[in-house]
Protein backbone atom coordinates (compact mmCIF):
# COMPACT_ATOMS: atom_id res chain seq x y z
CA UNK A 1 -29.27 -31.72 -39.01
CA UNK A 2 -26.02 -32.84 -37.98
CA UNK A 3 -23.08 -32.22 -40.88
CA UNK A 4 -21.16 -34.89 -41.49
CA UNK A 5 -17.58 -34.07 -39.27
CA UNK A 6 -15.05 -32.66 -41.38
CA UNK A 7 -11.97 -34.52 -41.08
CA UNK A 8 -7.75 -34.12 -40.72
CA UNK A 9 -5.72 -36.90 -40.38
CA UNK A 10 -2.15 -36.77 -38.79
CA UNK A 11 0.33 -38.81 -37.58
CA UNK A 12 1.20 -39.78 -33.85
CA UNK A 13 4.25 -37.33 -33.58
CA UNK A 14 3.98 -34.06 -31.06
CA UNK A 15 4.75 -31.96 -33.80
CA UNK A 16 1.70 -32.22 -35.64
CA UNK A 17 -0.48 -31.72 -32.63
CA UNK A 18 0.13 -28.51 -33.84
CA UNK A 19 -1.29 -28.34 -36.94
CA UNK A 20 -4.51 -30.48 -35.77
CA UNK A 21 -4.62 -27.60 -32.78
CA UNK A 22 -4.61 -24.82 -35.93
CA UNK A 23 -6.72 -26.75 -38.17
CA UNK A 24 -9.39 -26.98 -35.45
CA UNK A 25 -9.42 -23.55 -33.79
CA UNK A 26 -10.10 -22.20 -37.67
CA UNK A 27 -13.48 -24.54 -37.50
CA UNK A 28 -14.04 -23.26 -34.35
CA UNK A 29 -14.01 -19.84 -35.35
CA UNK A 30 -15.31 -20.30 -38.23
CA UNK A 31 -18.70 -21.60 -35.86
CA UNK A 32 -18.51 -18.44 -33.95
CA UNK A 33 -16.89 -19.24 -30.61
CA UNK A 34 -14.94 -16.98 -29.22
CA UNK A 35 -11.59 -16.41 -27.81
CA UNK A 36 -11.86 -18.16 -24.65
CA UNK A 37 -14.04 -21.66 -26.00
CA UNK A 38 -11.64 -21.42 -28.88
CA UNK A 39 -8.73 -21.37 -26.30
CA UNK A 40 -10.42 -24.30 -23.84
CA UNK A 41 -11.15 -26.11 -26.89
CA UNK A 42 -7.05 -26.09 -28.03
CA UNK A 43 -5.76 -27.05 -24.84
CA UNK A 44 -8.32 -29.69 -24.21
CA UNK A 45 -7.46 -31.06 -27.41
CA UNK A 46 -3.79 -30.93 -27.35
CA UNK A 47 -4.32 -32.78 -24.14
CA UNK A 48 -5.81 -35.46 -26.39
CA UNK A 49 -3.32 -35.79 -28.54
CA UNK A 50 -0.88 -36.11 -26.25
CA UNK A 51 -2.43 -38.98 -24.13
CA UNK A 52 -3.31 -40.69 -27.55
CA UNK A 53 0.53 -40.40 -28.72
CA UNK A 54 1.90 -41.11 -25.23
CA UNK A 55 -0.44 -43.89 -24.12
CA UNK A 56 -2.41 -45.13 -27.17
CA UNK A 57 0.39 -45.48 -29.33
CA UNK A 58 2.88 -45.90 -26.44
CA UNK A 59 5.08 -43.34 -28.19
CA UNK A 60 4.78 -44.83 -31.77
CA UNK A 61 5.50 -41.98 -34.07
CA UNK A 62 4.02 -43.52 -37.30
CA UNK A 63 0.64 -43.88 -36.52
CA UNK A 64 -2.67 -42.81 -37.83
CA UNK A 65 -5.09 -39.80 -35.93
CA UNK A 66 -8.30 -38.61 -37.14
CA UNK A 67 -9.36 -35.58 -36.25
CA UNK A 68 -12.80 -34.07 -36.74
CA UNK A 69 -14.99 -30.94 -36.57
CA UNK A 70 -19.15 -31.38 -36.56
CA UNK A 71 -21.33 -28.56 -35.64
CA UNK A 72 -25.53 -29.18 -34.69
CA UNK A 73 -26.83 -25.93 -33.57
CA UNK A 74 -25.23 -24.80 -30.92
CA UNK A 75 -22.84 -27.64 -30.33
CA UNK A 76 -19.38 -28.38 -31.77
CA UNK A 77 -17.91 -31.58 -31.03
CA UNK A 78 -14.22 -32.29 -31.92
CA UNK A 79 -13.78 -36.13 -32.98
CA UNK A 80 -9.79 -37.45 -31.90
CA UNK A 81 -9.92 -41.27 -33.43
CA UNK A 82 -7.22 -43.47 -32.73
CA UNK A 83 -5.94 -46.87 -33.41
CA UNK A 84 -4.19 -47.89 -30.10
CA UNK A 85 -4.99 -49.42 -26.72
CA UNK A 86 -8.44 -48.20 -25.78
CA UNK A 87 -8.31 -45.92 -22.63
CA UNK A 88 -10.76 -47.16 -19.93
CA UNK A 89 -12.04 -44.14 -18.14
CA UNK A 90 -13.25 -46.09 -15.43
CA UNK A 91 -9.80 -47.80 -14.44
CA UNK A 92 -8.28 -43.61 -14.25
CA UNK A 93 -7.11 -42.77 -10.85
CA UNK A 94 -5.95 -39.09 -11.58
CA UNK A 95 -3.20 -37.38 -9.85
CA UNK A 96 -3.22 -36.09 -6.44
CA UNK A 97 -3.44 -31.82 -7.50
CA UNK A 98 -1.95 -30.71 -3.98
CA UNK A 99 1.38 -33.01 -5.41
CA UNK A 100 2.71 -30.79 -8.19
CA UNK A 101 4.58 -32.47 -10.97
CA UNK A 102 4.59 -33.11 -15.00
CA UNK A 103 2.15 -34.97 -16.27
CA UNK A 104 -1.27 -36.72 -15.26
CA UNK A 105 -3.66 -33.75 -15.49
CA UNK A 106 -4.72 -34.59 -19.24
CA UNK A 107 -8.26 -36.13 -18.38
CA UNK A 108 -8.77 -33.89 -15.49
CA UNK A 109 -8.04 -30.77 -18.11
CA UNK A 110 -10.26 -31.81 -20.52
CA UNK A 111 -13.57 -32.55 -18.25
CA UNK A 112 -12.96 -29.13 -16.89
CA UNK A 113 -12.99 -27.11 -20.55
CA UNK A 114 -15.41 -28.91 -22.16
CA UNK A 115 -18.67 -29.37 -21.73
CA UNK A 116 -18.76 -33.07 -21.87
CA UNK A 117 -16.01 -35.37 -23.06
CA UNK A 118 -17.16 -39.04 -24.29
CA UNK A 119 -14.79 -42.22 -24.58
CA UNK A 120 -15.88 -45.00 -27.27
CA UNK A 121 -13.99 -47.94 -27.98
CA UNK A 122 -14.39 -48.80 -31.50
CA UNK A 123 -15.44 -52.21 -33.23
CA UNK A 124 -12.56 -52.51 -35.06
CA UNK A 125 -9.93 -50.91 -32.50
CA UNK A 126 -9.02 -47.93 -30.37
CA UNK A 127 -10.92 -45.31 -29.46
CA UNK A 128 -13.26 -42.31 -30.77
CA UNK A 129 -12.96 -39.26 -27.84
CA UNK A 130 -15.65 -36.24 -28.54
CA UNK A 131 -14.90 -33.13 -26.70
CA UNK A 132 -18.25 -31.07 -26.65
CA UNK A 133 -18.34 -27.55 -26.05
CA UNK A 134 -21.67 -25.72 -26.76
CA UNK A 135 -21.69 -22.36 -27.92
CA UNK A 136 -23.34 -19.50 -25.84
CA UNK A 137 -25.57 -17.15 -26.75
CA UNK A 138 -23.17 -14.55 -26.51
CA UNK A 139 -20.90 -16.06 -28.76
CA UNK A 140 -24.20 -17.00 -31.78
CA UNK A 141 -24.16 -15.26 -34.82
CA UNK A 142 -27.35 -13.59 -35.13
């Protein structure tokens, strides 16, 4: 049976991206994944946060973030609920990787780390983004 997600809210600043990052890697570890799913799992969902803050919220530093934690058997899903402009996946032309430079490599990142990432838009605005990452056998508890 699927637990209900445990949830943090923050607020739309870059500083407490942090904090979300440390809130969720303790879940994670707490599910037994190990270093490196732990570590794929961060950056994918700093990458999150940052798109939500930068294009979501277009910067807005006083907005609302939910962020979740569910585990069914082997699979954890992290829940990143916003408020803002809903991100169409389908209109994303990602950057060009041979053209180095800051920025665009946020959706590419995360469908690399996880093991599926999912885009809702949400009835009463913005958007609920799950980044799935299922845990390995090596990594079960016995």
């Amino acid at each position: 049976m699927n637990d209900p997600p445990e949830t943090l809210t923050i607020t739309s600043r870059a500083e407490c991206i942090d904090d979300a990052r440390q809130w969720v890697t303790q879940r994670v570890r707490e599910a037994g994944f190990g270093d490196e799913p732990a570590g794929e799992i961060e950056l994918a969902l700093t990458e999150a946060l940052a798109n939500v803050i930068e294009h979501a919220y277009r910067g807005a530093d006083d907005k609302r973030i939910d962020v979740g934690v569910s585990l069914d058997g082997e699979v954890l899903r992290v829940l990143v609920r916003d408020w803002g402009a809903y991100f169409d996946p389908a209109s994303y032309r990602g950057r060009d990787l041979d053209d180095p430079g800051e920025g665009g490599y946020g959706v590419f990142l995360m469908s690399q780390l996880m093991d599926d990432v999912t885009r809702e838009p949400q009835p009463d605005g913005g958007t609920l983004l799950t980044l799935i990452k299922t845990r390995t056998k090596d990594e079960s508890h016995d």
